[in-house]
N, C-alpha and C. Protein backbone atom coordinates (compact mmCIF):
# COMPACT_ATOMS: atom_id res chain seq x y z
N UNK A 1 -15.21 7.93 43.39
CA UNK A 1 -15.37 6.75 42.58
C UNK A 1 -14.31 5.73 43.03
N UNK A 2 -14.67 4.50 43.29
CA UNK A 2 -13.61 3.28 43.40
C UNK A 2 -12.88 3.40 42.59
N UNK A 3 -11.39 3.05 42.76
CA UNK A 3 -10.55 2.90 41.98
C UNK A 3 -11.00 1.35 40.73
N UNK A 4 -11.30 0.61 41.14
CA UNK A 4 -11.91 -0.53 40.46
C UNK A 4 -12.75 -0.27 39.19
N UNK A 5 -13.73 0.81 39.35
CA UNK A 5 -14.45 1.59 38.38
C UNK A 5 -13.59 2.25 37.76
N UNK A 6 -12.65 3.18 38.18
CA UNK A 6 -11.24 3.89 36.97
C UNK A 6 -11.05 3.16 36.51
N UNK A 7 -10.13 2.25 36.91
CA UNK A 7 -9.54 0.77 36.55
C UNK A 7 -10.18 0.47 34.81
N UNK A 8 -11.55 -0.29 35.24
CA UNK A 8 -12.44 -0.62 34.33
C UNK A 8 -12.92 0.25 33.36
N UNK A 9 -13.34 1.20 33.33
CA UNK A 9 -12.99 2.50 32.42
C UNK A 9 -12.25 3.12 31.76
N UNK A 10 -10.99 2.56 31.93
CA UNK A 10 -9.58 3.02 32.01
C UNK A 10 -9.43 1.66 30.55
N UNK A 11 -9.73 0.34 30.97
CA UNK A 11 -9.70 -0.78 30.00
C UNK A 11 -10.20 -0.62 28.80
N UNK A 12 -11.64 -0.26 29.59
CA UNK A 12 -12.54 -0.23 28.17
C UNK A 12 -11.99 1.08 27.36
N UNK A 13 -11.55 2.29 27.66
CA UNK A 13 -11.58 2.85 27.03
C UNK A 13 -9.44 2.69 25.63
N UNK A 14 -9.09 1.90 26.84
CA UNK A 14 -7.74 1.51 25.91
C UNK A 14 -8.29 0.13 24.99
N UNK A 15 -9.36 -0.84 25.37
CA UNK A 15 -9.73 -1.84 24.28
C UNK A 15 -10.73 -1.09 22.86
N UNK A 16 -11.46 0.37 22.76
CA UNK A 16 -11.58 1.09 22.08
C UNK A 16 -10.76 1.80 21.65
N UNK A 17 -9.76 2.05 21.70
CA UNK A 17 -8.63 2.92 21.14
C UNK A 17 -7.78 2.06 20.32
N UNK A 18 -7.67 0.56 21.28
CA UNK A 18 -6.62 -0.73 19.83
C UNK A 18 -7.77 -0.66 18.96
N UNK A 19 -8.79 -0.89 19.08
CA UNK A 19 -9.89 -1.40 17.70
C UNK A 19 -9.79 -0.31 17.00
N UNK A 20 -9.95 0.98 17.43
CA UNK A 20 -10.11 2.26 16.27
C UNK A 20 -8.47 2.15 15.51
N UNK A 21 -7.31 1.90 16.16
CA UNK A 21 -6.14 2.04 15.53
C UNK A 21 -6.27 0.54 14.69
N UNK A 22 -6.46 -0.39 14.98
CA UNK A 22 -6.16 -1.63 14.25
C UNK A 22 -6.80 -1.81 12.74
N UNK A 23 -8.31 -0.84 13.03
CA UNK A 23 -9.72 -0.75 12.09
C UNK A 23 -8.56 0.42 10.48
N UNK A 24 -8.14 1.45 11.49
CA UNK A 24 -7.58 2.27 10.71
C UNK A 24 -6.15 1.96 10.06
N UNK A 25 -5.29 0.96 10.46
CA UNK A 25 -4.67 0.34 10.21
C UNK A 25 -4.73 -0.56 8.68
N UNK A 26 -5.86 -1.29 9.26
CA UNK A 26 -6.36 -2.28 8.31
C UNK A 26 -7.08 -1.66 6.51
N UNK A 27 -7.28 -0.32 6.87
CA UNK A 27 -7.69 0.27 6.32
C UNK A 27 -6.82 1.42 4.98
N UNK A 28 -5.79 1.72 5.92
CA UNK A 28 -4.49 2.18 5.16
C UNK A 28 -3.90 1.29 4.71
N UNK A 29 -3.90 0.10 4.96
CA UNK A 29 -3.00 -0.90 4.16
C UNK A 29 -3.91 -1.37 3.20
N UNK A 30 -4.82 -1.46 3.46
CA UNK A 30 -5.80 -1.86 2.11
C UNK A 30 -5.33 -0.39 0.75
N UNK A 31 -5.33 0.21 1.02
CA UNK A 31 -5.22 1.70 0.47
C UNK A 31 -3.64 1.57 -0.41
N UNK A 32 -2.64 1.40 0.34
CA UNK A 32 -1.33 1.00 0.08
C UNK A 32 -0.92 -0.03 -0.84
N UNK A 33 -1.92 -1.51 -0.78
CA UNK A 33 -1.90 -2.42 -1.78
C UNK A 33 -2.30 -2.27 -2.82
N UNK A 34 -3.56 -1.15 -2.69
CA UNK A 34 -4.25 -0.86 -4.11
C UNK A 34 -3.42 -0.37 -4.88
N UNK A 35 -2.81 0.81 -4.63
CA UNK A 35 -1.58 1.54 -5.10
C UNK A 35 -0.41 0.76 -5.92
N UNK A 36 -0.29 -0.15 -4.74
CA UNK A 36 1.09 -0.83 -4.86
C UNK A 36 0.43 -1.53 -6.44
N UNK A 37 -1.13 -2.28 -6.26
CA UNK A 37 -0.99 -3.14 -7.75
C UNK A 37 -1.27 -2.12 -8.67
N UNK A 38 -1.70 -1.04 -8.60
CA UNK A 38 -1.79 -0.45 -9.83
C UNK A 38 -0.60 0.21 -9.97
N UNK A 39 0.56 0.41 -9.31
CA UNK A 39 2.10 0.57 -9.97
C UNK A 39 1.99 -0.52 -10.72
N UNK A 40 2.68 -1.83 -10.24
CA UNK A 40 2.81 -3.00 -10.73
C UNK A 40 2.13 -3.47 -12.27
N UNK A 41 0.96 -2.54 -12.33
CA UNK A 41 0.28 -3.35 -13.81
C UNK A 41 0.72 -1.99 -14.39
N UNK A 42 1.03 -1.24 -14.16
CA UNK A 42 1.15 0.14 -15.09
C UNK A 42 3.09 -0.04 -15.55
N UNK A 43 3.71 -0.32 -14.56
CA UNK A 43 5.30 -0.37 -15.05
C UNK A 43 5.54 -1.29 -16.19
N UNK A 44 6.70 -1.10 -17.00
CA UNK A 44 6.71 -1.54 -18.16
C UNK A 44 7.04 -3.08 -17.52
N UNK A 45 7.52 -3.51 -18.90
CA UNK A 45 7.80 -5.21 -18.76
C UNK A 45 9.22 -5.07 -18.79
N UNK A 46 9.89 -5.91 -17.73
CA UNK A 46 11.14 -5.86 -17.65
C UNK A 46 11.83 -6.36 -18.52
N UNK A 47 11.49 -7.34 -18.83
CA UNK A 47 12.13 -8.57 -20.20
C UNK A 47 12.15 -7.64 -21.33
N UNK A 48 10.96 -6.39 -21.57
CA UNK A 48 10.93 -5.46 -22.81
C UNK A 48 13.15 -5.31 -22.70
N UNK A 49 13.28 -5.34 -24.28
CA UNK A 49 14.54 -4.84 -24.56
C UNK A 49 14.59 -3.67 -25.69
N UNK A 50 15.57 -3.13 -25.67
CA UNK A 50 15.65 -1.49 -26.57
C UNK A 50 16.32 -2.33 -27.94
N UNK A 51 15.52 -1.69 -29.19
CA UNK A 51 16.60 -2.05 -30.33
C UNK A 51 16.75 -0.58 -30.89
N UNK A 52 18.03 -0.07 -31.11
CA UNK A 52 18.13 0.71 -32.41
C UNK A 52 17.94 0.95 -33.57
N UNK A 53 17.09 1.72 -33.96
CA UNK A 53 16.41 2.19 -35.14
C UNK A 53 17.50 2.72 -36.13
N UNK A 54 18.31 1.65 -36.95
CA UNK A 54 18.75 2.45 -38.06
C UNK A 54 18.93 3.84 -38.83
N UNK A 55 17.15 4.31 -38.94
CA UNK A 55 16.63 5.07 -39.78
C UNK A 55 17.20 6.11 -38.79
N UNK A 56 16.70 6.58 -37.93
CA UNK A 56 17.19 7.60 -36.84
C UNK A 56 17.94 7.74 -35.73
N UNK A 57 18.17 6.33 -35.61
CA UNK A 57 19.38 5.89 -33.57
C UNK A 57 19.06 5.94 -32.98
N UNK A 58 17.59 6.48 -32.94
CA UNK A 58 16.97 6.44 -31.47
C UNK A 58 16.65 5.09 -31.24
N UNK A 59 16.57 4.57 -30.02
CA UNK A 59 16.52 3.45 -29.44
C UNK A 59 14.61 3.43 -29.15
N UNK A 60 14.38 2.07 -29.40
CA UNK A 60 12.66 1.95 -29.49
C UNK A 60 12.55 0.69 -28.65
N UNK A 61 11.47 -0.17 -27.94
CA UNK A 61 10.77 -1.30 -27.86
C UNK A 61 10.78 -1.92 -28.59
N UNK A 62 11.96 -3.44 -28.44
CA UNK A 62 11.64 -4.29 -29.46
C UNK A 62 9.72 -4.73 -29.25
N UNK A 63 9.44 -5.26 -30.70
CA UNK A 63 7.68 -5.21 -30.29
C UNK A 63 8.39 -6.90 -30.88
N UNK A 64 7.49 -7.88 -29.95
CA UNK A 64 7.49 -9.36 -29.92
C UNK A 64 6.49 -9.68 -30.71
């Protein structure tokens, strides 16, 4: 076989290998953001502050 034909075979098969990594790439990070916003809506509210409960001392959620 010509080296020209390796060559070219050799391309195509590294311009199929970026697309499968870039595809899978694109794909785990989609995966990662999802995650990331459903931390984000599930963690409390930072501004939330603790008040002490008289009745018992345990410390509660002030409720606004």
């Amino acid at each position: 076989m010509p080296p020209v034909f390796v060559l070219a075979i050799g391309a195509i098969g590294a311009a199929a290998l970026v697309k499968l990594l870039a595809k899978e790439s694109r794909r785990v990070n989609e995966e990662l953001d999802a995650t990331r916003r459903d931390l984000d809506a599930r963690a409390p509210d930072p501004h939330r502050t603790l008040r002490r409960d008289p009745a018992t001392g345990e410390y509660r959620p002030l409720d606004h």
